[in-house]
Protein backbone atom coordinates (compact mmCIF):
# COMPACT_ATOMS: atom_id res chain seq x y z
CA UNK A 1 135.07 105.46 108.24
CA UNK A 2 136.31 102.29 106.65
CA UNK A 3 135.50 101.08 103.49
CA UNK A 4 134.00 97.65 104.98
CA UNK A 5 131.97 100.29 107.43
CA UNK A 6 131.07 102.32 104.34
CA UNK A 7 130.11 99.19 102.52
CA UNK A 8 127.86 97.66 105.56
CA UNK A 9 126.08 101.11 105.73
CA UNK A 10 125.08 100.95 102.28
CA UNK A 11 123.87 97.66 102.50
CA UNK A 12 121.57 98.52 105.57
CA UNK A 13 120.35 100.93 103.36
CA UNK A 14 119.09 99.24 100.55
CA UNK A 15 117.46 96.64 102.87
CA UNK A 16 114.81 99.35 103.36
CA UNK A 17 114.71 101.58 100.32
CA UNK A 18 111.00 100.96 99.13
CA UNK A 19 111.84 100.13 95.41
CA UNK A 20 114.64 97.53 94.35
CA UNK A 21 116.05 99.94 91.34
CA UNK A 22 116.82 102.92 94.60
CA UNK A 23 118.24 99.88 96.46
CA UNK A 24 120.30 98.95 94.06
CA UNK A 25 121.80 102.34 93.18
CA UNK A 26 122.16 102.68 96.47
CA UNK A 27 124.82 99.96 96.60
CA UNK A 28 126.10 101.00 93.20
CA UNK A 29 127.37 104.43 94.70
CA UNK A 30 129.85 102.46 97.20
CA UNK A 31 130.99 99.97 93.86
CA UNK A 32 133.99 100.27 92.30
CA UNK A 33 133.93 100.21 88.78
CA UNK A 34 135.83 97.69 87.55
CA UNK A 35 133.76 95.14 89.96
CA UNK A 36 131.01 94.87 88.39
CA UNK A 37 131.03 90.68 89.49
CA UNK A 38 131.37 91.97 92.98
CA UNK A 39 128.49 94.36 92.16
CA UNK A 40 126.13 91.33 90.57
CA UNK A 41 126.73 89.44 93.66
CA UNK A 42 125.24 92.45 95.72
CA UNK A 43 122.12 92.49 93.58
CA UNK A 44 121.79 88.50 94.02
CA UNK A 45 122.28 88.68 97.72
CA UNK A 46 120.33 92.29 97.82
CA UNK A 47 117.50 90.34 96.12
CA UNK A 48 117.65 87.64 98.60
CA UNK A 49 117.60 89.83 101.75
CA UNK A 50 114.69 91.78 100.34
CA UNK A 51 112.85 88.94 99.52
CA UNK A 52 113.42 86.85 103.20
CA UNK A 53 112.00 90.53 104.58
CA UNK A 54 109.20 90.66 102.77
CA UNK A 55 107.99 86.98 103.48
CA UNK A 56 109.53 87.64 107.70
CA UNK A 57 107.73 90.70 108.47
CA UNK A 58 104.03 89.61 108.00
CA UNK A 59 105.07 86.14 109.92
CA UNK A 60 106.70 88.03 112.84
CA UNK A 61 104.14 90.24 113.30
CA UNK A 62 101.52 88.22 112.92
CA UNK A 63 101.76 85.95 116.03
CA UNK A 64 101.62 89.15 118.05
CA UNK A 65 98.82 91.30 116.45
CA UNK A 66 96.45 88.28 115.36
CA UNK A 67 93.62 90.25 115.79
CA UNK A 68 94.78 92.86 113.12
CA UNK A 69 95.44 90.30 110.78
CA UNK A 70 92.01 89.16 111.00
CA UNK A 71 90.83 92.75 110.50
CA UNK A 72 93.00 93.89 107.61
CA UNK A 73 93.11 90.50 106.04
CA UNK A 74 96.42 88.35 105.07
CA UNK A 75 96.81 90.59 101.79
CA UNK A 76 96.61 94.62 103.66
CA UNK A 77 98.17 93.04 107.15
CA UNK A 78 100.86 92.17 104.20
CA UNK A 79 101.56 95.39 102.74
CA UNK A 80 101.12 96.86 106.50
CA UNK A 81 104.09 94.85 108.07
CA UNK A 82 106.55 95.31 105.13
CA UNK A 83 105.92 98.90 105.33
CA UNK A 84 106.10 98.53 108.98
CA UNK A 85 109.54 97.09 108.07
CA UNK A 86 110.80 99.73 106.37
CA UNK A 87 110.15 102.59 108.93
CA UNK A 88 111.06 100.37 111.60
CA UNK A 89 113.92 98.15 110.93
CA UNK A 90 114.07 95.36 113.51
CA UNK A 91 117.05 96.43 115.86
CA UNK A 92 117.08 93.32 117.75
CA UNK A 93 117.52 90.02 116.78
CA UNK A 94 114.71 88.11 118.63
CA UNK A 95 111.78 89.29 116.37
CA UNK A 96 109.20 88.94 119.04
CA UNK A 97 110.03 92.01 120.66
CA UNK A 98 109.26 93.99 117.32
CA UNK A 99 106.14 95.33 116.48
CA UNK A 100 105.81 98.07 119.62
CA UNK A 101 105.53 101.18 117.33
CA UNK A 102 102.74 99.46 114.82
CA UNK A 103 100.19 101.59 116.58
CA UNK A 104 102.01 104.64 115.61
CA UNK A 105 103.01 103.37 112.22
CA UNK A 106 99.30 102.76 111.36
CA UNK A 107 98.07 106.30 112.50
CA UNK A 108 100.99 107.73 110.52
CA UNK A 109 99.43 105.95 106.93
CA UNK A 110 96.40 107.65 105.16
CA UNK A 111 95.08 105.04 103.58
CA UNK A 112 94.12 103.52 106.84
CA UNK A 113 92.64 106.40 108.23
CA UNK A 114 89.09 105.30 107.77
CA UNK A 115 89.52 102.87 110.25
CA UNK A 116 90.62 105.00 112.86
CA UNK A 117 89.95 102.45 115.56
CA UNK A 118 93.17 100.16 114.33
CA UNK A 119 95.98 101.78 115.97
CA UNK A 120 94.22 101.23 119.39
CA UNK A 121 93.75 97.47 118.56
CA UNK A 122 97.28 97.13 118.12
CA UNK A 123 98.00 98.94 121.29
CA UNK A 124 96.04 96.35 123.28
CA UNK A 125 97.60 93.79 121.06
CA UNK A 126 101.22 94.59 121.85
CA UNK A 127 99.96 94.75 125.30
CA UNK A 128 98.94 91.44 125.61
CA UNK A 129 102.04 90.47 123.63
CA UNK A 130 104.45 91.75 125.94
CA UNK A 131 102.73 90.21 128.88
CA UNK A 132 103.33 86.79 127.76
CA UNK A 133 107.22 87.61 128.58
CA UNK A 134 106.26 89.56 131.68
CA UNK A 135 108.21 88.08 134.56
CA UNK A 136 106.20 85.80 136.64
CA UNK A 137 104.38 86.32 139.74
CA UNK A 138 102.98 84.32 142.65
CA UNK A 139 99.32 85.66 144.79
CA UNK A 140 99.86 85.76 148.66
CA UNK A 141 96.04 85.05 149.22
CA UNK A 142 96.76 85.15 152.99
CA UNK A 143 98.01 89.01 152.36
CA UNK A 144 94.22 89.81 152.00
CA UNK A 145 93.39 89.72 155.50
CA UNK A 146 94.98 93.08 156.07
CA UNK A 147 91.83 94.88 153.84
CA UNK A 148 89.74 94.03 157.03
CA UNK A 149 92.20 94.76 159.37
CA UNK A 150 94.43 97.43 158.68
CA UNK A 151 93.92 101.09 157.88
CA UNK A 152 93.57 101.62 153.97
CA UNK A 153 95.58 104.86 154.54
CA UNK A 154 98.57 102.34 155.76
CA UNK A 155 97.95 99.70 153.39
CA UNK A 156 98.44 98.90 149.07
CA UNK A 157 97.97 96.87 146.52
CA UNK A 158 100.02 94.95 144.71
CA UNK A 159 98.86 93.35 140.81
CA UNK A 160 100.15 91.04 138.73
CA UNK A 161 101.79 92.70 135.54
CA UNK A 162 98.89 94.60 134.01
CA UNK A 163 98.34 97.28 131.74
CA UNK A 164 95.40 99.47 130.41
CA UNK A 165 94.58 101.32 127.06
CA UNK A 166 91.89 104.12 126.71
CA UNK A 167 90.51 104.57 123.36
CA UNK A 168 87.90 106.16 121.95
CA UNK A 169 86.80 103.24 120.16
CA UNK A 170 85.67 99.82 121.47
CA UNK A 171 89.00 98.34 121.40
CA UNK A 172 88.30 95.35 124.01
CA UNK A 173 85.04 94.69 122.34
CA UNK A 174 86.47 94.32 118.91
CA UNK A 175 89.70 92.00 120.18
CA UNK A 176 87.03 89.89 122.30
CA UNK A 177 84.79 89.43 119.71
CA UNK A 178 87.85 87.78 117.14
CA UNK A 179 89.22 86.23 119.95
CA UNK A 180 86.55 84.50 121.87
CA UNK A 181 83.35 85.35 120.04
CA UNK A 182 81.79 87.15 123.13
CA UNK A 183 80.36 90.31 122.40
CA UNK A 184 79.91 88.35 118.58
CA UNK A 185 81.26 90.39 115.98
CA UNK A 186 78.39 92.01 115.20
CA UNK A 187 77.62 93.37 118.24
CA UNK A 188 81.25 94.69 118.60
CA UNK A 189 80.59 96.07 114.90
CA UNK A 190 77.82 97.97 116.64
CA UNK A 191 79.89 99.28 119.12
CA UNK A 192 82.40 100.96 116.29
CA UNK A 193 78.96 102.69 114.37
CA UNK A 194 78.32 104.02 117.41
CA UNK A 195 81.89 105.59 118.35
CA UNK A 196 81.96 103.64 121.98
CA UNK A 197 84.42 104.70 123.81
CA UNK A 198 86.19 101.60 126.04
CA UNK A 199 89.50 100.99 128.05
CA UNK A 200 91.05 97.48 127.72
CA UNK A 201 92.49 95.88 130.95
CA UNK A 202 95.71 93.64 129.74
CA UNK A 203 97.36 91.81 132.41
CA UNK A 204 98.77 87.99 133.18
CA UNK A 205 97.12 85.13 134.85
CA UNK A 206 99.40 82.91 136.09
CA UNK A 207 101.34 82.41 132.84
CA UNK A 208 98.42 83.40 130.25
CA UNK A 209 97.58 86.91 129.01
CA UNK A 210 94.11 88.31 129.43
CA UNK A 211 92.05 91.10 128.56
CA UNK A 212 88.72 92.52 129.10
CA UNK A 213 86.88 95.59 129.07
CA UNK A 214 88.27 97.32 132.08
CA UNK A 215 85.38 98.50 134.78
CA UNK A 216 84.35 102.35 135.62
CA UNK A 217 87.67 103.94 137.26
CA UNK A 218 88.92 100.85 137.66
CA UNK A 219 92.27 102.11 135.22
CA UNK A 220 92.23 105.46 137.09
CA UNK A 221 92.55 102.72 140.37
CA UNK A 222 95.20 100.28 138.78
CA UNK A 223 97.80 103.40 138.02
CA UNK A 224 97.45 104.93 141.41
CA UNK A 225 98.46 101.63 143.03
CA UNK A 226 101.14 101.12 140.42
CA UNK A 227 101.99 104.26 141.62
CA UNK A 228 102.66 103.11 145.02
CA UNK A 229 99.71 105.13 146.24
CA UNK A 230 97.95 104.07 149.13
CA UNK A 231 94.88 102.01 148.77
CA UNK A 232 92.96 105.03 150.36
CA UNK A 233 94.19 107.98 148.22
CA UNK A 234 93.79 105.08 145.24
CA UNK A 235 90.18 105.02 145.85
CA UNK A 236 89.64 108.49 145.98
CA UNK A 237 90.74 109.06 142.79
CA UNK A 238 88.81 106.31 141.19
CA UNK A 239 85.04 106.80 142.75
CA UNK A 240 83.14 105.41 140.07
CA UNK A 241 85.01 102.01 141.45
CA UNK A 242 82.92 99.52 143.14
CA UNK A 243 85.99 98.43 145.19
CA UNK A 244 83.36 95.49 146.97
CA UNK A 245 82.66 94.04 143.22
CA UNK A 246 86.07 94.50 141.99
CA UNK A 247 88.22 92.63 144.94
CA UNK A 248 86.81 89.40 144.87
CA UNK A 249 86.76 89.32 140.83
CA UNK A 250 90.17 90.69 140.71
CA UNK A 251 91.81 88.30 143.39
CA UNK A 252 89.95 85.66 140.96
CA UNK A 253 91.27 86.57 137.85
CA UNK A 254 94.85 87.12 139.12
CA UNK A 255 94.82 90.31 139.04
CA UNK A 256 95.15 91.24 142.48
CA UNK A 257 98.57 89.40 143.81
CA UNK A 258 98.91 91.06 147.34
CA UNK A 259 97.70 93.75 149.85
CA UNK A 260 101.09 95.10 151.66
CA UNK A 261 101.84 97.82 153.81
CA UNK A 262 102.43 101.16 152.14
């Protein structure tokens, strides 16, 4: 390995050593002695590229998890991202598309194990997130007619880009609430004291992200059709779906783009 290679390495280092004296000795192990200038420059710049991270990660995260940030609070969301930061070093440059292992990060930290219900927030979150880049989609309303006409056994579905996450906890209730203050936040409070159990139902419409609390079977339904399963075998999997309720809402919403021949 080159020296310059050598050199880079230990810089990329440092950039995530959690105190500035490791980071530092860090560098000093690839110094040569008698440049100790070139070695003061290092800290200076080392200083300046730890610094810019620490201010970066809460900002870059915190377009995409809002709802966390409202729940932890500018000072813990803080901490959280920079930590975040260090585990998982950004490996791209467009920042948006970091933050996809937060979820895991924040089940991996103790001190946030009382509030066991986070990680699944940020799972929805990064849902949403990713959505707004999802590629775009146009409904063929007219495709509908083949529900009444052809056999469902000959037939699918076919959704805008969606996604659901099960969680023990109320996860849509709680982003809802901080979002668009229905349930209110006490009510979604509620709904944490008494260990509800929800599944959140992220997808686009038209260009905008949306979520809501996902019906009964209604994510067992969605995955068999992303599946390319037929719309018959898709509702035998899912019978707690009331497929008469859910088509017109879901052609509504967006949801539902097309019904095509399987």
């Amino acid at each position: 390995m080159s020296t310059l290679a050598r050199q880079q390495q230990a810089m990329l280092a440092a950039l995530w050593q959690p105190g500035h004296d490791a980071a530092m000795k860090t560098i000093a192990a690839y110094a040569q002695p008698e440049r100790a200038a070139g070695l003061l420059l290092s800290e200076r710049g080392l200083k300046a590229y730890r610094s810019n991270a620490a201010l970066l990660a809460p900002r870059a995260l915190a377009g995409a998890f809002p709802v966390l940030l409202q729940l932890l609070e500018e000072e813990n969301f803080g901490h959280l991202a920079r930590s975040y930061w260090q585990a998982f070093a950004p490996l791209r440059g467009d920042l948006a598309q970091w933050g996809g292992e937060l979820a895991a990060h924040i089940e991996s930290l103790p001190q946030l194990a009382g509030e066991p219900y986070l990680a699944d927030v940020a799972r929805a979150e990064w849902a949403l997130h990713m959505l707004a880049t999802a590629p775009d989609a146009q409904q063929d309303a007219a495709s509908f007619a083949l529900l009444a006409t052809a056999d469902p056994a000959r037939i699918t579905l076919q959704f805008s880009p969606a996604a659901c996450v099960a969680s023990a906890w109320p996860v849509a209730s709680i982003i809802a609430a901080h979002l668009g203050g229905t349930p209110s936040l006490e009510e979604a409070g509620q709904r944490i004291r008494d260990n509800t159990a929800e599944t959140a139902l992220a997808w686009r419409q038209g260009f905008k992200p949306r979520l809501r609390l996902a019906l009964p079977g209604e994510a067992v339904f969605i995955a068999a059709l992303q599946d390319r399963a037929s719309l018959l075998d898709s509702l035998a999997r899912a019978p707690g779906l009331d497929f008469n309720q859910w088509l017109p809402a879901a052609a509504q919403q967006g949801l539902l783009l097309a019904a095509v021949p399987h």
